[in-house]
N, C-alpha and C. Protein backbone atom coordinates (compact mmCIF):
# COMPACT_ATOMS: atom_id res chain seq x y z
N UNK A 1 -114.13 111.20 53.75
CA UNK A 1 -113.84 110.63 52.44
C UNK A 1 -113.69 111.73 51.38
N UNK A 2 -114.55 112.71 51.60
CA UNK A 2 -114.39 113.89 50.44
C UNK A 2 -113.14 114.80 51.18
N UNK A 3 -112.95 114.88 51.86
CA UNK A 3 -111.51 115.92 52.09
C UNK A 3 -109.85 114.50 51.46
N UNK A 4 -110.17 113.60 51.99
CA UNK A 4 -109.05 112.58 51.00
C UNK A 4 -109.22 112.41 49.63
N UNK A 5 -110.49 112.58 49.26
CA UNK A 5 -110.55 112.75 47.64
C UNK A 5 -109.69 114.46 47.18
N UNK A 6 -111.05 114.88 47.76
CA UNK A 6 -110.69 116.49 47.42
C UNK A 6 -108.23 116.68 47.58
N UNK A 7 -107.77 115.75 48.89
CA UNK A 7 -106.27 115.99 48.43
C UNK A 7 -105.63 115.53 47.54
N UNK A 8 -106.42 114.09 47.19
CA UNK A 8 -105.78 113.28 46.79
C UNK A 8 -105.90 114.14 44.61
N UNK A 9 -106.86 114.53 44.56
CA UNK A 9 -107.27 115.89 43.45
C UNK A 9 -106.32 116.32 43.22
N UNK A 10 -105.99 117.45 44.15
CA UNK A 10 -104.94 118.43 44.29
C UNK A 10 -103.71 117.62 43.81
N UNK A 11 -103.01 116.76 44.88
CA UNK A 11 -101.88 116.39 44.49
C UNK A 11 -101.75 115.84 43.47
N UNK A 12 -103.10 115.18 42.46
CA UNK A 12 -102.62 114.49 41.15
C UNK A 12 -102.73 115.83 39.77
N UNK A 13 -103.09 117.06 40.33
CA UNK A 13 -103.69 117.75 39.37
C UNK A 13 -102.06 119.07 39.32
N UNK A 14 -101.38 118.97 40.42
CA UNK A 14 -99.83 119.11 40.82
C UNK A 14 -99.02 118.38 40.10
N UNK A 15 -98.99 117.04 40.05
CA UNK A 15 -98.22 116.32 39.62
C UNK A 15 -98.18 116.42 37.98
N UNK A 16 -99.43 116.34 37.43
CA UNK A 16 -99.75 116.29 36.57
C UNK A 16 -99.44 117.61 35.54
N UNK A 17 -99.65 118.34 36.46
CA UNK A 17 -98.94 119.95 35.95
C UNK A 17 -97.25 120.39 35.90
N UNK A 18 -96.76 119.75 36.94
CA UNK A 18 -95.39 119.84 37.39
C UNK A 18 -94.24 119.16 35.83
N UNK A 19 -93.93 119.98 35.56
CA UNK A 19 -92.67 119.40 35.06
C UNK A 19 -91.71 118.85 34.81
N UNK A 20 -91.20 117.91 34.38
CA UNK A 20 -90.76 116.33 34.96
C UNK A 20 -89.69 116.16 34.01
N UNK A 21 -88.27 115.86 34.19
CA UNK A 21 -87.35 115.95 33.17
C UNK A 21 -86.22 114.24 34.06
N UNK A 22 -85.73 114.06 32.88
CA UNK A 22 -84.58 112.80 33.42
C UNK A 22 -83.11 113.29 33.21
N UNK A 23 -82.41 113.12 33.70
CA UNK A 23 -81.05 113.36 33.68
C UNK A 23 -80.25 112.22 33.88
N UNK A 24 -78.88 111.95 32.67
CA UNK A 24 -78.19 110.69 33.07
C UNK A 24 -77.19 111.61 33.70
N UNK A 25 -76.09 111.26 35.33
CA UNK A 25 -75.09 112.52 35.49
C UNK A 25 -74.13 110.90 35.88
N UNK A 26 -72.99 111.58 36.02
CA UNK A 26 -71.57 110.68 36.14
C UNK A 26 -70.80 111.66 37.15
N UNK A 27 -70.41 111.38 38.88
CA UNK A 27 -69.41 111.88 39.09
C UNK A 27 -68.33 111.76 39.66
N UNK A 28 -67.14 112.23 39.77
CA UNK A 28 -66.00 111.96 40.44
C UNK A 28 -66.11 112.07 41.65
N UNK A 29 -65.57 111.56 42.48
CA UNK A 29 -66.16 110.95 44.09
C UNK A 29 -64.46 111.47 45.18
N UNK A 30 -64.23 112.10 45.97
CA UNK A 30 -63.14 112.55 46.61
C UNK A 30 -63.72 112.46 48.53
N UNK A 31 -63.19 111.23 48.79
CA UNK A 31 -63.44 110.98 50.64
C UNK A 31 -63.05 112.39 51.14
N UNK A 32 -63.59 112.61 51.73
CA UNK A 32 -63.07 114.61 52.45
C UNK A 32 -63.53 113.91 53.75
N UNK A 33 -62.87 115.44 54.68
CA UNK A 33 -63.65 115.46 55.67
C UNK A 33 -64.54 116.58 55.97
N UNK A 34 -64.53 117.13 56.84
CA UNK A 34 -64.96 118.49 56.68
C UNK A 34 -65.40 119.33 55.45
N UNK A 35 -66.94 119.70 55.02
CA UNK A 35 -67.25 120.28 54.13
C UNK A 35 -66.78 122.22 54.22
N UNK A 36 -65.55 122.20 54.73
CA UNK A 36 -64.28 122.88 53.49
C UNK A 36 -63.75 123.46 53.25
N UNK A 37 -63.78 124.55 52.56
CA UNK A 37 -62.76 124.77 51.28
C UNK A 37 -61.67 124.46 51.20
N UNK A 38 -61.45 124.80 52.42
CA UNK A 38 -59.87 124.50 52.33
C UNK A 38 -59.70 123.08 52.87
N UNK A 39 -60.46 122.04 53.17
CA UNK A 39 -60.62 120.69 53.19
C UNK A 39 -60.61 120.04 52.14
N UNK A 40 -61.83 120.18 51.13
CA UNK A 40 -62.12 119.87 49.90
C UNK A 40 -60.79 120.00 49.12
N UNK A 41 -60.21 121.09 48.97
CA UNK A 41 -58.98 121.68 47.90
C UNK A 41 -58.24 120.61 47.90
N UNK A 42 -57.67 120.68 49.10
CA UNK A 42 -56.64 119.69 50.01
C UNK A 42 -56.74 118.31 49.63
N UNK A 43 -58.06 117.72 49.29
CA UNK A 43 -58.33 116.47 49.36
C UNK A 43 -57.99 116.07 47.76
N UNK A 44 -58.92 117.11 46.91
CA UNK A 44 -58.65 117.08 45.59
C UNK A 44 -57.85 117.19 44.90
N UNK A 45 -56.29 117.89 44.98
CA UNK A 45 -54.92 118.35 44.92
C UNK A 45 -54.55 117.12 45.24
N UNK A 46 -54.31 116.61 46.42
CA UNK A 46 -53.87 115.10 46.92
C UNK A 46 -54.30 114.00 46.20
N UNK A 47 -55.25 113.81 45.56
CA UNK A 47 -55.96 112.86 44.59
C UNK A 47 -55.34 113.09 43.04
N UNK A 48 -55.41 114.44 42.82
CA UNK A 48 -54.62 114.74 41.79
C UNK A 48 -53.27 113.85 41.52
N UNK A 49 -52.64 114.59 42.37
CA UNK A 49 -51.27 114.48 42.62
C UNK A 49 -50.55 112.76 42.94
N UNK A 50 -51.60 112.22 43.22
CA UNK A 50 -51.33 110.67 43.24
C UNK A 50 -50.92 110.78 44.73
N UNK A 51 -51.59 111.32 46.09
CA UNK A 51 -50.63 111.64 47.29
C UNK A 51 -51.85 111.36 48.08
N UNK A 52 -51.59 111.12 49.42
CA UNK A 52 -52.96 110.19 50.29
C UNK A 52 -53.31 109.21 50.60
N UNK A 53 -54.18 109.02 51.46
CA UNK A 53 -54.42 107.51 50.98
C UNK A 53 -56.14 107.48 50.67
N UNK A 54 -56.73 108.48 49.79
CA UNK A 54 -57.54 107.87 49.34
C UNK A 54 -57.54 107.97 47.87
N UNK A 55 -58.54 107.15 47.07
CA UNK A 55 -58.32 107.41 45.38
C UNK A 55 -59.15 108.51 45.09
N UNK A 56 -59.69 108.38 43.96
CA UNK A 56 -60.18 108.91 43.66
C UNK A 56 -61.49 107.94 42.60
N UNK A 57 -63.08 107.85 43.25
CA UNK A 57 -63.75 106.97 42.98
C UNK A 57 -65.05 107.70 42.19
N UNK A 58 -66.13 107.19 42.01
CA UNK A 58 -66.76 107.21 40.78
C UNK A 58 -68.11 107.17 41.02
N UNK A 59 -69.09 107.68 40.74
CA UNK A 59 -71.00 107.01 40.10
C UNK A 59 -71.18 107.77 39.39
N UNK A 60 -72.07 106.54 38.91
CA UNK A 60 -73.40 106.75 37.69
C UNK A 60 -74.83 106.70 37.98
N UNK A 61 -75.47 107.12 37.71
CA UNK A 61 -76.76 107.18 37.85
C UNK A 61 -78.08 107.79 36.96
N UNK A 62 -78.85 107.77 37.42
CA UNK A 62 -80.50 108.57 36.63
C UNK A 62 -80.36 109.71 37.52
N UNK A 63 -81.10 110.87 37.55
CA UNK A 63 -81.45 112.02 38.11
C UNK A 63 -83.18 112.59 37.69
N UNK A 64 -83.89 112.26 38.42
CA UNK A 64 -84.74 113.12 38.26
C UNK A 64 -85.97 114.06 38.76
N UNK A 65 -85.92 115.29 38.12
CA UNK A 65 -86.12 116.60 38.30
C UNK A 65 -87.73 116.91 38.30
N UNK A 66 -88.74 117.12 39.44
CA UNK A 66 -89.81 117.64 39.02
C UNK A 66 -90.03 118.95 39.84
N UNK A 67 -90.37 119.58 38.96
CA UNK A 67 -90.47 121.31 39.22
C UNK A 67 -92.01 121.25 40.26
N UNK A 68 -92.10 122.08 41.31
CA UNK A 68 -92.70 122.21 41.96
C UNK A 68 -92.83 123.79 42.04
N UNK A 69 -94.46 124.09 43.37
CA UNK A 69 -94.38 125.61 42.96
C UNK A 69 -93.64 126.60 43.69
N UNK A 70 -93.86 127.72 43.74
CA UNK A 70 -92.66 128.50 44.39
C UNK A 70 -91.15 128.43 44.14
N UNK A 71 -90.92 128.28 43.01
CA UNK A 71 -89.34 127.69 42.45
C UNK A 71 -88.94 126.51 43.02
N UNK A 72 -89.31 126.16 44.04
CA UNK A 72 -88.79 124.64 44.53
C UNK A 72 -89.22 122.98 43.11
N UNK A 73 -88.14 122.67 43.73
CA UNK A 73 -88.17 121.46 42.99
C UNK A 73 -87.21 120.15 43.71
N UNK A 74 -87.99 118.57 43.57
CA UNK A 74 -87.78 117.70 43.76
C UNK A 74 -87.12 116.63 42.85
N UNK A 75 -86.18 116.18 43.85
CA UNK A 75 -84.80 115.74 42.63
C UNK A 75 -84.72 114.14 43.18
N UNK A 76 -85.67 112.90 43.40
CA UNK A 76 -85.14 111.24 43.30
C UNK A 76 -84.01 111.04 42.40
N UNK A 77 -82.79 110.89 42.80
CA UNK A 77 -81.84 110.06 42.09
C UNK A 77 -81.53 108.39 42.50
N UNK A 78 -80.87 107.97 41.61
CA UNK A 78 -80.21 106.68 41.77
C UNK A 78 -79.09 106.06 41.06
N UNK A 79 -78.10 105.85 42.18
CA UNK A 79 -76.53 105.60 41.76
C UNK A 79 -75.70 104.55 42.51
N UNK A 80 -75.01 103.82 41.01
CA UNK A 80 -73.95 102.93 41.79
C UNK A 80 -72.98 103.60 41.96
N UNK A 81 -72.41 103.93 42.71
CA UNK A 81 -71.29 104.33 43.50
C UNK A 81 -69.74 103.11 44.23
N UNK A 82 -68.50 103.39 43.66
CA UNK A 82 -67.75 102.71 44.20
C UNK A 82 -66.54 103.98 44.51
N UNK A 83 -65.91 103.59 45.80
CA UNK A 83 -64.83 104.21 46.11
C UNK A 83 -64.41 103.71 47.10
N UNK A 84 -62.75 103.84 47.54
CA UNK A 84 -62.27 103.65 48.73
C UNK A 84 -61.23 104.35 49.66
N UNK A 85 -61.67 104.19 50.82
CA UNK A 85 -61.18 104.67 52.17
C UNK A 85 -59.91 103.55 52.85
N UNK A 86 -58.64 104.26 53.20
CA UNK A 86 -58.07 103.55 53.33
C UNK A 86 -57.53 104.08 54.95
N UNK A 87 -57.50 102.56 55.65
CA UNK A 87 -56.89 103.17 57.40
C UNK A 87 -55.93 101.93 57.39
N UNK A 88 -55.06 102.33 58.28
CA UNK A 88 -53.45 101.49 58.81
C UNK A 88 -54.11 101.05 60.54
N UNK A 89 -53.97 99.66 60.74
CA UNK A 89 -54.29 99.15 62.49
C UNK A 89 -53.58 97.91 62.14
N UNK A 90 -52.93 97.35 63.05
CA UNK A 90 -52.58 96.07 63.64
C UNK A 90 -51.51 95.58 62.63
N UNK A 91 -50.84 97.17 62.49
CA UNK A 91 -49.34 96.58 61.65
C UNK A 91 -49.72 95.95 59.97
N UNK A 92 -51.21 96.44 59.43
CA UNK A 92 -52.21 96.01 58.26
C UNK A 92 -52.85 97.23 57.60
N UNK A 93 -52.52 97.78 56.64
CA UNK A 93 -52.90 98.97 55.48
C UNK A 93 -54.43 98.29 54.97
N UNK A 94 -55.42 98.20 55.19
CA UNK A 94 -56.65 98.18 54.78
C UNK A 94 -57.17 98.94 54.07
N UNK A 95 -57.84 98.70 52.66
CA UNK A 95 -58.12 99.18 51.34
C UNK A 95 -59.51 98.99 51.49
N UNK A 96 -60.58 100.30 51.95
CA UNK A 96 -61.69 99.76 52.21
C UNK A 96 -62.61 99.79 51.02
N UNK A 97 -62.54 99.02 50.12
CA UNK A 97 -63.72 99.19 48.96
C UNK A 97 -65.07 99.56 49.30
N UNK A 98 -65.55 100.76 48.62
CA UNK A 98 -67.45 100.58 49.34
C UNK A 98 -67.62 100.62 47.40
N UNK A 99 -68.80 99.61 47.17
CA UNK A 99 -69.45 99.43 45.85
C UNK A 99 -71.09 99.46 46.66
N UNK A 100 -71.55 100.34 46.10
CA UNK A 100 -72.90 100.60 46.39
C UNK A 100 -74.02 100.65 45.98
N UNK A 101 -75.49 101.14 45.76
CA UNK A 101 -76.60 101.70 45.26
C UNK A 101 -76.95 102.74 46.46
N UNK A 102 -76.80 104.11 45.59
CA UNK A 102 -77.22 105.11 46.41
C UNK A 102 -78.54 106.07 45.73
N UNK A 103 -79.55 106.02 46.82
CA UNK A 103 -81.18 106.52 46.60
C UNK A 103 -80.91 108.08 47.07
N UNK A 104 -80.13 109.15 46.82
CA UNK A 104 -80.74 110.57 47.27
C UNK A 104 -82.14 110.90 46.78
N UNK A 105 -82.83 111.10 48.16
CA UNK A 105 -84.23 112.30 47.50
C UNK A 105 -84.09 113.38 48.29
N UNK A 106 -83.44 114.01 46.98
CA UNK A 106 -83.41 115.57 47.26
C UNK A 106 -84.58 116.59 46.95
N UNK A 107 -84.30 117.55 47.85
CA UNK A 107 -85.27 118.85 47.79
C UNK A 107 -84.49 120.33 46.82
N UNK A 108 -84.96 120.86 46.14
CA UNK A 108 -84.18 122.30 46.12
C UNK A 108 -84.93 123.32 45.90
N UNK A 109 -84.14 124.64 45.63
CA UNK A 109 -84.42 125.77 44.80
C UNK A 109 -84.18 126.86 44.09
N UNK A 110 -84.73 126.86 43.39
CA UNK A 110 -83.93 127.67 42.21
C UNK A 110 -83.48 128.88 42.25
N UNK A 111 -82.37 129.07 42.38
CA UNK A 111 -81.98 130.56 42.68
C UNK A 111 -81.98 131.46 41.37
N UNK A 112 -81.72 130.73 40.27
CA UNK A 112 -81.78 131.69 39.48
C UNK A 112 -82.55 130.81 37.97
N UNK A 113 -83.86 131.02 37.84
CA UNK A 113 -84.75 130.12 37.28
C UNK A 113 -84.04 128.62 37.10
N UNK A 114 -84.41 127.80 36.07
CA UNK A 114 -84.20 127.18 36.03
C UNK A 114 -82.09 126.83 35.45
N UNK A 115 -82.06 127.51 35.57
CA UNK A 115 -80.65 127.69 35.43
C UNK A 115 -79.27 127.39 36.62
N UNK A 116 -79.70 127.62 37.63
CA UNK A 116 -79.28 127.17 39.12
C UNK A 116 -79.82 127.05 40.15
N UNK A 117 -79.84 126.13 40.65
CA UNK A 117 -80.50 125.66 41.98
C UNK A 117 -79.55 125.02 42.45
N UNK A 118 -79.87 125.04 43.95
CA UNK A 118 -79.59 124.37 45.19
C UNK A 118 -80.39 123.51 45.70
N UNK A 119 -79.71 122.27 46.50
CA UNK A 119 -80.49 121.48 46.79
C UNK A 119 -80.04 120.78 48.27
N UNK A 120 -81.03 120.11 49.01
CA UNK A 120 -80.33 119.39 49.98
C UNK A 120 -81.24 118.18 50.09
N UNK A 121 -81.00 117.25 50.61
CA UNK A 121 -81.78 116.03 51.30
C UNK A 121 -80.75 114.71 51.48
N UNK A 122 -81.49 113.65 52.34
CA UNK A 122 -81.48 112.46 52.99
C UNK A 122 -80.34 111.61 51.42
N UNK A 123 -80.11 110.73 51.64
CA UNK A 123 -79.56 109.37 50.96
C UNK A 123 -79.44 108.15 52.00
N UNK A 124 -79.94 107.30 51.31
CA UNK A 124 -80.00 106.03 51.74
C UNK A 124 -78.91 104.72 50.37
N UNK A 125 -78.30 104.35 51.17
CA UNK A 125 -77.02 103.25 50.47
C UNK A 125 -76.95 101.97 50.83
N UNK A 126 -77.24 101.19 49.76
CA UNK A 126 -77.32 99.65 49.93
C UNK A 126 -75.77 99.07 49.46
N UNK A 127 -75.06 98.07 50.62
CA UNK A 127 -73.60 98.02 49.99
C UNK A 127 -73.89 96.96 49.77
N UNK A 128 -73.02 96.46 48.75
CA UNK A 128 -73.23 95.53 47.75
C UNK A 128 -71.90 94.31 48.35
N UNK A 129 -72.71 93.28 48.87
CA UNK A 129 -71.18 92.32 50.00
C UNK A 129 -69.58 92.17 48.97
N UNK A 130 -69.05 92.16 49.38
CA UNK A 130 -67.30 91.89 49.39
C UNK A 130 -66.81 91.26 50.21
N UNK A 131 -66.14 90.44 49.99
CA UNK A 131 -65.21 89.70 51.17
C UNK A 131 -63.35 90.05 50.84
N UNK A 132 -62.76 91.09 51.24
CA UNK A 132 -61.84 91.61 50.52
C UNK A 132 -61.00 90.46 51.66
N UNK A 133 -59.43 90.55 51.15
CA UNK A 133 -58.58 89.95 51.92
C UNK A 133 -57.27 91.21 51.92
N UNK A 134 -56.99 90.88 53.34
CA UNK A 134 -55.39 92.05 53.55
C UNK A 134 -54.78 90.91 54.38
N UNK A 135 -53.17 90.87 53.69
CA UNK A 135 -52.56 89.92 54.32
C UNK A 135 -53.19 88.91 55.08
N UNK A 136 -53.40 88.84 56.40
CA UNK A 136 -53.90 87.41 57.02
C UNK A 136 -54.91 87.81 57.44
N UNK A 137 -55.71 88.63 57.25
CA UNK A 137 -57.03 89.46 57.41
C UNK A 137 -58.14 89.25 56.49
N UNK A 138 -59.10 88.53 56.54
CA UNK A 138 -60.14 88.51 55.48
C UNK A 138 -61.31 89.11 56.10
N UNK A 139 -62.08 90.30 55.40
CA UNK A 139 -63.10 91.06 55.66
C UNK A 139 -64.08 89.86 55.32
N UNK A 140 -64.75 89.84 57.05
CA UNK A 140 -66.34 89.41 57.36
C UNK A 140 -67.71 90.51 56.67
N UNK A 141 -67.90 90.87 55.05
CA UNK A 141 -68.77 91.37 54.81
C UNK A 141 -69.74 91.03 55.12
N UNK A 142 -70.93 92.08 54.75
CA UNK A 142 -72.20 91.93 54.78
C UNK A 142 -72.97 92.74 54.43
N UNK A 143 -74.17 92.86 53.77
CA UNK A 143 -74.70 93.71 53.12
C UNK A 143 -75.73 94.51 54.10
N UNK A 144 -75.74 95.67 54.23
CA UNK A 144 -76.44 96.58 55.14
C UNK A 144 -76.96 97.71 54.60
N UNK A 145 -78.09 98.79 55.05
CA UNK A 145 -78.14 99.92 54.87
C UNK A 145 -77.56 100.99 55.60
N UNK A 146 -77.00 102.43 55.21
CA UNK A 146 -76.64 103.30 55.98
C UNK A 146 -77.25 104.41 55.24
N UNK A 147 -77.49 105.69 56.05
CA UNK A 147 -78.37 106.81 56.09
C UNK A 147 -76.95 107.79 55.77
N UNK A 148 -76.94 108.68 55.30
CA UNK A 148 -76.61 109.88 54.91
C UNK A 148 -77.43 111.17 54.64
N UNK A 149 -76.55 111.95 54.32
CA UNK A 149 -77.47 113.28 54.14
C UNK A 149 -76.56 114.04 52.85
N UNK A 150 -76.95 115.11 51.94
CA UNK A 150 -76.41 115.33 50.64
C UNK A 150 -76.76 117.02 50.64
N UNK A 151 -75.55 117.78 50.21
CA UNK A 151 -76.46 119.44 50.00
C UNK A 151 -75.51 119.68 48.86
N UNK A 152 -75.88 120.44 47.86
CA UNK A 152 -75.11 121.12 46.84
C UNK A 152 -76.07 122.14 45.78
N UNK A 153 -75.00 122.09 44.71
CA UNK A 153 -75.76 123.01 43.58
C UNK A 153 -75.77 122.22 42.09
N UNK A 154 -76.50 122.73 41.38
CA UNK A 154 -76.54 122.44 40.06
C UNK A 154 -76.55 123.65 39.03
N UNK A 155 -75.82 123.08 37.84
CA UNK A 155 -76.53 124.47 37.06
C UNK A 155 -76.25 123.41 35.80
N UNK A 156 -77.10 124.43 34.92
CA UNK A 156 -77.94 123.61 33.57
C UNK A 156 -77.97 124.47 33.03
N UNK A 157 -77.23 124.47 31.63
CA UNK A 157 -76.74 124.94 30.21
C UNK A 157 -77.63 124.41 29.46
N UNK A 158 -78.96 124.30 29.22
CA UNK A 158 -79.71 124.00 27.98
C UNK A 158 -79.55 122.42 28.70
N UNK A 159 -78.78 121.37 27.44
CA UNK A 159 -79.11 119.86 28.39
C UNK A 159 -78.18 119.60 29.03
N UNK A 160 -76.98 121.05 29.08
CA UNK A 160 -75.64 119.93 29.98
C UNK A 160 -75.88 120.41 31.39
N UNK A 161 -75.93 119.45 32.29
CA UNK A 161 -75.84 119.69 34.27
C UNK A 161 -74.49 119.89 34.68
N UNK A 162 -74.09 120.80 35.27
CA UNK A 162 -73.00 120.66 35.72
C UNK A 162 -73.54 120.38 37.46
N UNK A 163 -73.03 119.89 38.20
CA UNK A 163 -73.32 119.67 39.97
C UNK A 163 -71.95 119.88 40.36
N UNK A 164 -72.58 120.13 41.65
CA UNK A 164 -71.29 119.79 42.93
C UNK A 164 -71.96 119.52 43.97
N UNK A 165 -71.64 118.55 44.64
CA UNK A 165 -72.11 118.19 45.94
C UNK A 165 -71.66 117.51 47.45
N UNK A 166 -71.69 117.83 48.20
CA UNK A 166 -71.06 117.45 49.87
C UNK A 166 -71.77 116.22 50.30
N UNK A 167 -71.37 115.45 50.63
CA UNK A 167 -72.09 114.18 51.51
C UNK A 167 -71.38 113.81 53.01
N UNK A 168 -72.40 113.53 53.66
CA UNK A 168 -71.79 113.46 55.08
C UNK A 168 -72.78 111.91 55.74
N UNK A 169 -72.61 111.81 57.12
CA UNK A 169 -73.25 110.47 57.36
C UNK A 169 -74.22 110.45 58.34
N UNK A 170 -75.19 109.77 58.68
CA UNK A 170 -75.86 109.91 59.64
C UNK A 170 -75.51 108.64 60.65
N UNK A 171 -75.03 107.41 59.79
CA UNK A 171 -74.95 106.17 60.25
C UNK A 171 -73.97 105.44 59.99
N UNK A 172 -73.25 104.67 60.37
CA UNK A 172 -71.58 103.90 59.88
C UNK A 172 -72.13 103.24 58.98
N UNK A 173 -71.15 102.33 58.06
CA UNK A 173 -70.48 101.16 57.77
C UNK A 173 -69.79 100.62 58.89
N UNK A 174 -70.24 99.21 58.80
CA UNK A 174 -70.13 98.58 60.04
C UNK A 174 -69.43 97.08 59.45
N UNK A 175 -68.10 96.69 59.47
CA UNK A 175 -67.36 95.78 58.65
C UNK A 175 -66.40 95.27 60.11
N UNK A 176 -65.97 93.78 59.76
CA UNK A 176 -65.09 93.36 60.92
C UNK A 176 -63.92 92.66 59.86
N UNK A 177 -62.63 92.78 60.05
CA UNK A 177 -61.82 92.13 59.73
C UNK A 177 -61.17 91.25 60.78
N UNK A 178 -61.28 89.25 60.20
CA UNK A 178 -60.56 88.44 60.86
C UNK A 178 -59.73 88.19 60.97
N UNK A 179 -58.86 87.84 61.54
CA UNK A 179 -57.22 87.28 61.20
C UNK A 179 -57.18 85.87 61.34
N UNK A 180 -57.16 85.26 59.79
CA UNK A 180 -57.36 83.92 59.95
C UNK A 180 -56.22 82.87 60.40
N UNK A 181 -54.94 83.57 61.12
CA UNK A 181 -54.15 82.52 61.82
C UNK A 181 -54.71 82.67 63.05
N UNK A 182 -54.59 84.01 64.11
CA UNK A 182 -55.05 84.01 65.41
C UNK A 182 -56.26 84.54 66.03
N UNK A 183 -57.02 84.49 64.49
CA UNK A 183 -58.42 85.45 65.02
C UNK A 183 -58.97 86.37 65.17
N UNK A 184 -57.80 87.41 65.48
CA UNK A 184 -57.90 88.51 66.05
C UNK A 184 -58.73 89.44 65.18
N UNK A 185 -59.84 90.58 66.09
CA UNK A 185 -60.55 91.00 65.07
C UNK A 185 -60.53 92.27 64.82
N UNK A 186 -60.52 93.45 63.63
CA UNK A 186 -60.86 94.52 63.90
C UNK A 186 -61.85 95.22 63.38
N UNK A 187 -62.31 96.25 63.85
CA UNK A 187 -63.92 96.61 63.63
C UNK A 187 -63.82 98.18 62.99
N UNK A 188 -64.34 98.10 61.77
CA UNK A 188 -64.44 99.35 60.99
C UNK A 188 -65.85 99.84 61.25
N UNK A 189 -65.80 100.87 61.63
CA UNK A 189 -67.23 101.54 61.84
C UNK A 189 -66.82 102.76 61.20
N UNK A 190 -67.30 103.26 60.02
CA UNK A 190 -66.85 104.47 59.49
C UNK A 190 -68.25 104.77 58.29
N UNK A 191 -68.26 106.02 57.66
CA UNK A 191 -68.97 105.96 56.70
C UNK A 191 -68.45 107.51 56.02
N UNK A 192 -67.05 107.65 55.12
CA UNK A 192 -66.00 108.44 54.98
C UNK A 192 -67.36 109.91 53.82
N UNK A 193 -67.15 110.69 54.70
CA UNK A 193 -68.08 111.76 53.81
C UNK A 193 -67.09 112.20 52.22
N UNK A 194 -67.77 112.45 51.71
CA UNK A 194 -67.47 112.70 50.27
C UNK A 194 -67.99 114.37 49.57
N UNK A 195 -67.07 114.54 49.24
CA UNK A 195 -67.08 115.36 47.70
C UNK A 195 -67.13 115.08 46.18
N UNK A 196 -68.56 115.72 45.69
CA UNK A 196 -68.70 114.76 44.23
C UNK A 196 -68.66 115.68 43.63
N UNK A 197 -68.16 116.18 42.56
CA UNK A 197 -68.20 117.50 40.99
C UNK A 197 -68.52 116.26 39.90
N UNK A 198 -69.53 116.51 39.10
CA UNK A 198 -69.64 115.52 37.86
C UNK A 198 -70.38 117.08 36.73
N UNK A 199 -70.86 115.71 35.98
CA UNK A 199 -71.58 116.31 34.57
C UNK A 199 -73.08 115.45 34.61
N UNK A 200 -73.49 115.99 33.76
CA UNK A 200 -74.84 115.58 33.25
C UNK A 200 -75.78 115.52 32.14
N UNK A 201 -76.72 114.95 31.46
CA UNK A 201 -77.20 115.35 30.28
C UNK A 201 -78.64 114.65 30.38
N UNK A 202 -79.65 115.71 30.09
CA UNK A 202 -80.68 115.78 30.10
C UNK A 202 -81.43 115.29 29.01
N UNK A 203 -82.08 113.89 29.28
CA UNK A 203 -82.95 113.77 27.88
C UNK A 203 -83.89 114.38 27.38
């Protein structure tokens, strides 16, 4: 009982010390594949340019920052996220909307005080149901979780954040489209990794 007191001490006397800041950030969202450069470029130029088939999609969210020791620091965010992935099957151009809530808890550290850091960790995404329709195809939604993973950088100008960050998947999106004359079904299992650059501002 006294060694769970004695941690449970420590970690509130940590917490309590640790430095704790909120951030509202907003960012532009680009489906990639491969984290890059010359992937990323490619993807972003094409989005530009109005060329591809994906758009160019969006979140908002909270961010926040508690300083830990050894320059490391712990980053809980939370964001609605919408964007879409688009694939061609069964003679049918499918427009895959994902509208989401995405939980990253990230880890980082500061490479150069509080001024830039790096970060990586887990995300977890709750999709929010749709029942989209393509020609004689109506998407069988459903609301599910999928696992991801997130690595990038930040840097912080006094209160403005600038980020960039890579996302990749651990787990699909798992969607069936019907064909409501003959039935026929097809099965999206995908979960399209992303490139995000946004802004930020620190209350």
């Amino acid at each position: 009982m006294k060694k769970v007191l004695s941690i449970a001490l420590i970690g509130f006397s940590l917490f309590a010390s640790a430095q704790i800041s909120l951030a509202g950030k907003a960012n532009l969202i680009f489906p990639t594949g491969s984290p890059s450069w010359k992937n990323i470029k490619g993807t972003v130029n094409g989005a530009i340019e109005g060329e591809g088939k994906n758009n160019v999609g969006f979140n908002v969210g909270l961010s926040l920052k508690v300083n830990l020791p050894m320059a490391f620091f712990a980053m809980p965010e939370l964001y609605y996220t919408n964007f879409k992935n688009e694939f061609t099957t069964a003679n049918t151009t499918f427009d895959i909307k994902s509208s989401r809530v995405d939980l990253p808890v990230l880890v980082g550290h500061k490479v150069l005080g509080d001024m830039l850091g790096v970060f990586i960790g887990p995300v977890a995404s709750y999709n929010l149901s749709k029942e989209d329709t393509f020609n004689d195809f109506k998407e069988n939604a459903r609301d599910n979780f999928t696992v991801g993973y997130q690595f990038g950088a930040q840097l912080e100008i006094k209160k403005l954040i600038v980020n960039a960050r890579y996302e990749g998947s651990f787990s699909k999106d798992e969607r069936n489209f019907i064909n409501k004359v003959s039935g026929e079904e097809v099965r999206y299992d995908n979960r399209p990794n992303l490139f995000m650059v946004g802004l930020g501002y620190k209350f």
